[in-house]
C-alpha atoms as a PDB file:
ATOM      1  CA  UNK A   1      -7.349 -18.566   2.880  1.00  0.00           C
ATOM      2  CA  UNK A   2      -4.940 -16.718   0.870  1.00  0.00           C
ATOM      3  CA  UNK A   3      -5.980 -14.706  -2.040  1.00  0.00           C
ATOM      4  CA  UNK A   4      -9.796 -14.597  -0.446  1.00  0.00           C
ATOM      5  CA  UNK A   5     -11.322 -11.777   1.458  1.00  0.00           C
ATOM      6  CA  UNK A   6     -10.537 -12.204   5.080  1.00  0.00           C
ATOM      7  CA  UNK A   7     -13.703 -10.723   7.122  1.00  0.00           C
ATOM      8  CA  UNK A   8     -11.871  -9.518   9.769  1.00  0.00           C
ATOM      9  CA  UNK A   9      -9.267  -7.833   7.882  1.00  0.00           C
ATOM     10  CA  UNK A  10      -9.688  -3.458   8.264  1.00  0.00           C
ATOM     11  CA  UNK A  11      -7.891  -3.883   4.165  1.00  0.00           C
ATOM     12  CA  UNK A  12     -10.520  -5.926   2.575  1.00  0.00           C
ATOM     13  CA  UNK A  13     -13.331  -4.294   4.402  1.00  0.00           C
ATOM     14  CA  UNK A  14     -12.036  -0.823   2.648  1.00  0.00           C
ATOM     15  CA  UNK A  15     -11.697  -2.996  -0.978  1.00  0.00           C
ATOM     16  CA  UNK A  16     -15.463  -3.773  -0.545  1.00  0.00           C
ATOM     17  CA  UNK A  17     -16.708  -0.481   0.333  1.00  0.00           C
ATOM     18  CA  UNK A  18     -17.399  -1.230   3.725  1.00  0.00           C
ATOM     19  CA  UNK A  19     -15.091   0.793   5.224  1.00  0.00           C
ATOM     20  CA  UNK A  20     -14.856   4.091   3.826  1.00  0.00           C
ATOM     21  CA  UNK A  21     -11.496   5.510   2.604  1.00  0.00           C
ATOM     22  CA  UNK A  22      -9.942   8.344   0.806  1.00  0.00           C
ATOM     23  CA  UNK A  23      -9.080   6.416  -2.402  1.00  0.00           C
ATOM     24  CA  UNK A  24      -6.543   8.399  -4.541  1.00  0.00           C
ATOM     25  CA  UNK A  25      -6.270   5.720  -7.040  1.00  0.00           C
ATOM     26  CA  UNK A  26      -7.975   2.541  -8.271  1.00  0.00           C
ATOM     27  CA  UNK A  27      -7.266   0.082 -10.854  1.00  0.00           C
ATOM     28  CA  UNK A  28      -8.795  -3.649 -11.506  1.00  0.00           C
ATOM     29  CA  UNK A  29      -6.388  -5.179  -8.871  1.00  0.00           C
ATOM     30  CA  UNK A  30      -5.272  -2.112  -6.900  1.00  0.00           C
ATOM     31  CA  UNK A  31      -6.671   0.195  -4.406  1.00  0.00           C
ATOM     32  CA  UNK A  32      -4.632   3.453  -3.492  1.00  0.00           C
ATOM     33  CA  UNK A  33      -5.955   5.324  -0.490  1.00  0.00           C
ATOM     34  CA  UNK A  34      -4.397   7.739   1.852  1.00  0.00           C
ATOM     35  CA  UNK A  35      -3.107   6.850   5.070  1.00  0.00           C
ATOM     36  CA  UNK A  36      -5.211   8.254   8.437  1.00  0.00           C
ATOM     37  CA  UNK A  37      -1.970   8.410  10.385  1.00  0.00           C
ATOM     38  CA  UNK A  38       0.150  10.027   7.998  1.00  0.00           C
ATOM     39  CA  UNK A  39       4.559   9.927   8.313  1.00  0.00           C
ATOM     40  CA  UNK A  40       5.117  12.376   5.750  1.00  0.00           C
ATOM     41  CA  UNK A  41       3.042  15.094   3.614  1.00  0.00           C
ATOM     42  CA  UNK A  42       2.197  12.546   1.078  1.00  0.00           C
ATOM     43  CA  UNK A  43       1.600   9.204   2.333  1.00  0.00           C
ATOM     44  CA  UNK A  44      -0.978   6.955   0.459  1.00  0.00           C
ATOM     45  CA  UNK A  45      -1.375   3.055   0.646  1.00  0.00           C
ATOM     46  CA  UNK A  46      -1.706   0.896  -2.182  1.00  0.00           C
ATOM     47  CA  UNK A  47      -3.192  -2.270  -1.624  1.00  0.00           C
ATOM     48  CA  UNK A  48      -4.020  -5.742  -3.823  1.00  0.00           C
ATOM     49  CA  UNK A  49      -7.659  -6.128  -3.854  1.00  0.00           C
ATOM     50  CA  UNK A  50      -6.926  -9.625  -3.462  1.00  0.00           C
ATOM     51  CA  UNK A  51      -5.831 -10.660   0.379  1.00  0.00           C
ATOM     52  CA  UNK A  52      -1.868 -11.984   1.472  1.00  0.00           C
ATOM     53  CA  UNK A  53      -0.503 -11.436   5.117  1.00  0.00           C
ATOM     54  CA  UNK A  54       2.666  -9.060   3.501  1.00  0.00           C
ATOM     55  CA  UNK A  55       4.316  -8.399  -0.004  1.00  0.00           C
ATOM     56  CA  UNK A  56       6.476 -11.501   0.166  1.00  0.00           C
ATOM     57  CA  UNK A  57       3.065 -13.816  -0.418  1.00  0.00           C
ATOM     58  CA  UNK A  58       1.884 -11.894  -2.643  1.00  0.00           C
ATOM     59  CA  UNK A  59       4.820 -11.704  -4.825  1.00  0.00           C
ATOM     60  CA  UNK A  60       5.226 -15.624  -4.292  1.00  0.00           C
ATOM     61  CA  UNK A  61       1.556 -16.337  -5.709  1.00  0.00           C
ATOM     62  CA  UNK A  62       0.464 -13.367  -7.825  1.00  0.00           C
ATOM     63  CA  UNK A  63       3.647 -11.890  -8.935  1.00  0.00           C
ATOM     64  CA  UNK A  64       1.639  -9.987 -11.879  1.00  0.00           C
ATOM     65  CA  UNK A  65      -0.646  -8.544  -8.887  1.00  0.00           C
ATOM     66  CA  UNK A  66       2.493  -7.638  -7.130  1.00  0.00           C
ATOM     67  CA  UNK A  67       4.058  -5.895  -9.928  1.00  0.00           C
ATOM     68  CA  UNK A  68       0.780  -4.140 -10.119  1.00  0.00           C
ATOM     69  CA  UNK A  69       1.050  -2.634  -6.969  1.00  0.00           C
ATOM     70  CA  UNK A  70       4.287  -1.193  -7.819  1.00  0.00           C
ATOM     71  CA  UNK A  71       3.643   0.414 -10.839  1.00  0.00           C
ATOM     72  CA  UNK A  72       0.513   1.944  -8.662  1.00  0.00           C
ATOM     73  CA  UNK A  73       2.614   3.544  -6.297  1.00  0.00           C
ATOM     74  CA  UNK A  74       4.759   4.814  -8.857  1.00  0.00           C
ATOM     75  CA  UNK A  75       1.816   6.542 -10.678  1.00  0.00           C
ATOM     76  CA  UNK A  76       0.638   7.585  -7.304  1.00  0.00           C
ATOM     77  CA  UNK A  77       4.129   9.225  -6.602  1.00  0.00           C
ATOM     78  CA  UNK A  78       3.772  11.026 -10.296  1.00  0.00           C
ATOM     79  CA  UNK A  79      -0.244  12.736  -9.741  1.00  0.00           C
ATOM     80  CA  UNK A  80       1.143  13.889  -6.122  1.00  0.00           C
ATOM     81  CA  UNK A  81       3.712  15.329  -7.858  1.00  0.00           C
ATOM     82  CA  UNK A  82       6.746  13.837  -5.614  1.00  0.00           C
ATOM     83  CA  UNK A  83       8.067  11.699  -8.566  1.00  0.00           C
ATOM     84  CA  UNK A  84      10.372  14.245  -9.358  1.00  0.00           C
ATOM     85  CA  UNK A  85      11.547  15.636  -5.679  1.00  0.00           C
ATOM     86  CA  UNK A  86      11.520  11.490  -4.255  1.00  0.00           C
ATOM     87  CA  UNK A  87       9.788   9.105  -2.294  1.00  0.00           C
ATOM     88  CA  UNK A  88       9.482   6.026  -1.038  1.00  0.00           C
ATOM     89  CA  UNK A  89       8.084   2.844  -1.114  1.00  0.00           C
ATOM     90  CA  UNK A  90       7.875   0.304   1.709  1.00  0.00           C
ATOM     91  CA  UNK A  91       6.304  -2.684   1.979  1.00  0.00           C
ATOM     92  CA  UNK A  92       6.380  -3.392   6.210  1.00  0.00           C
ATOM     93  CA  UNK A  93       6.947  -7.658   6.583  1.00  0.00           C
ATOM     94  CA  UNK A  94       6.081  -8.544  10.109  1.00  0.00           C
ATOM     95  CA  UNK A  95       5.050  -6.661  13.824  1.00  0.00           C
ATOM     96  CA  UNK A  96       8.833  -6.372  14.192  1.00  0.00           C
ATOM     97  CA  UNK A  97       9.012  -4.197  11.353  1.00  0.00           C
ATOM     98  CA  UNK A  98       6.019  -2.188  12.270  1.00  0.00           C
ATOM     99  CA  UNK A  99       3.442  -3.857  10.254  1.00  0.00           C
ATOM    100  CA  UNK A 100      -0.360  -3.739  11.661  1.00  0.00           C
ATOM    101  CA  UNK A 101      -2.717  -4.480   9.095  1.00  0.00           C
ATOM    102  CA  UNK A 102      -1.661  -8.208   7.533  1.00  0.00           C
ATOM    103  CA  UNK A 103      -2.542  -7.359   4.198  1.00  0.00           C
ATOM    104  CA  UNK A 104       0.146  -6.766   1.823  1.00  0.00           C
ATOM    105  CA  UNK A 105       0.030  -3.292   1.078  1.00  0.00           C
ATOM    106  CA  UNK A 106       3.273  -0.406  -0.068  1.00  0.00           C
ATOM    107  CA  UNK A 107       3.642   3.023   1.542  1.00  0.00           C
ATOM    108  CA  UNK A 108       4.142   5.703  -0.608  1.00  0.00           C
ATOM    109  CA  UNK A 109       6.007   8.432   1.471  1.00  0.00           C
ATOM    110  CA  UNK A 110       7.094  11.807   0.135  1.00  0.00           C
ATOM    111  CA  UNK A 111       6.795  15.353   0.274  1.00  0.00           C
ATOM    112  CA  UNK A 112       9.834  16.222   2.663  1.00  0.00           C
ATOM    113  CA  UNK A 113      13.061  14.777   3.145  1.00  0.00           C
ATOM    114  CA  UNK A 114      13.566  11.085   3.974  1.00  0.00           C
ATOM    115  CA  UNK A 115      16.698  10.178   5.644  1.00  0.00           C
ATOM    116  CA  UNK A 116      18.369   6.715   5.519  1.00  0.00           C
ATOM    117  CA  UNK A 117      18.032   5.011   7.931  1.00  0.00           C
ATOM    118  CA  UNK A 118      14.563   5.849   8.488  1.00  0.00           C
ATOM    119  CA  UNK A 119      14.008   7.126  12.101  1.00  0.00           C
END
């Protein structure tokens, strides 16, 4: 169910401790953590502690959760210090758009240049 920890979900394993992760950042309904296949020198995950397949659910049911994630990534972007060269945030909806894990998380990317479209 939606909202609830899903036991076979790699996210909420890493929100309960069960899998370890390099967590960057933590707040009462946020987890930041960096990413183990990293796409640019800074690229850290921030996640809802609570479970949703992408960002569009979330948003729909827990907009105050979603809004929490964003102003996460933006103070994760400001203590890696790429707030003031740029990053970027993406929030992957859907295996066609290169999503894997279906819990809604953003992608903080930064650290080197990031051409539109991405490649």
């Amino acid at each position: 169910m939606a909202g609830e920890p899903q036991s076979d979900c790699l996210f909420c394993k890493i929100v309960s401790g069960e899998i370890p992760a390099t967590i960057v950042r933590e707040s009462e309904t946020t987890l930041a953590f960096r990413d183990i296949n990293p796409q640019a020198p800074t690229h850290v995950l921030v996640i809802p502690k609570v479970h949703y397949p992408d960002g569009a659910s979330l948003a729909a049911a827990e907009p105050q959760t979603a809004a929490d994630v964003l102003t996460e990534a933006g103070a994760v972007a400001a203590d890696e210090k790429i707030d003031s060269t740029g990053y970027r945030i993406t929030l992957n909806t859907g295996s066609g758009a290169g999503q894997t894990v279906f819990h809604a998380h953003a992608h903080v990317l930064g650290g080197r240049g990031l051409q539109w479209p991405p490649g």
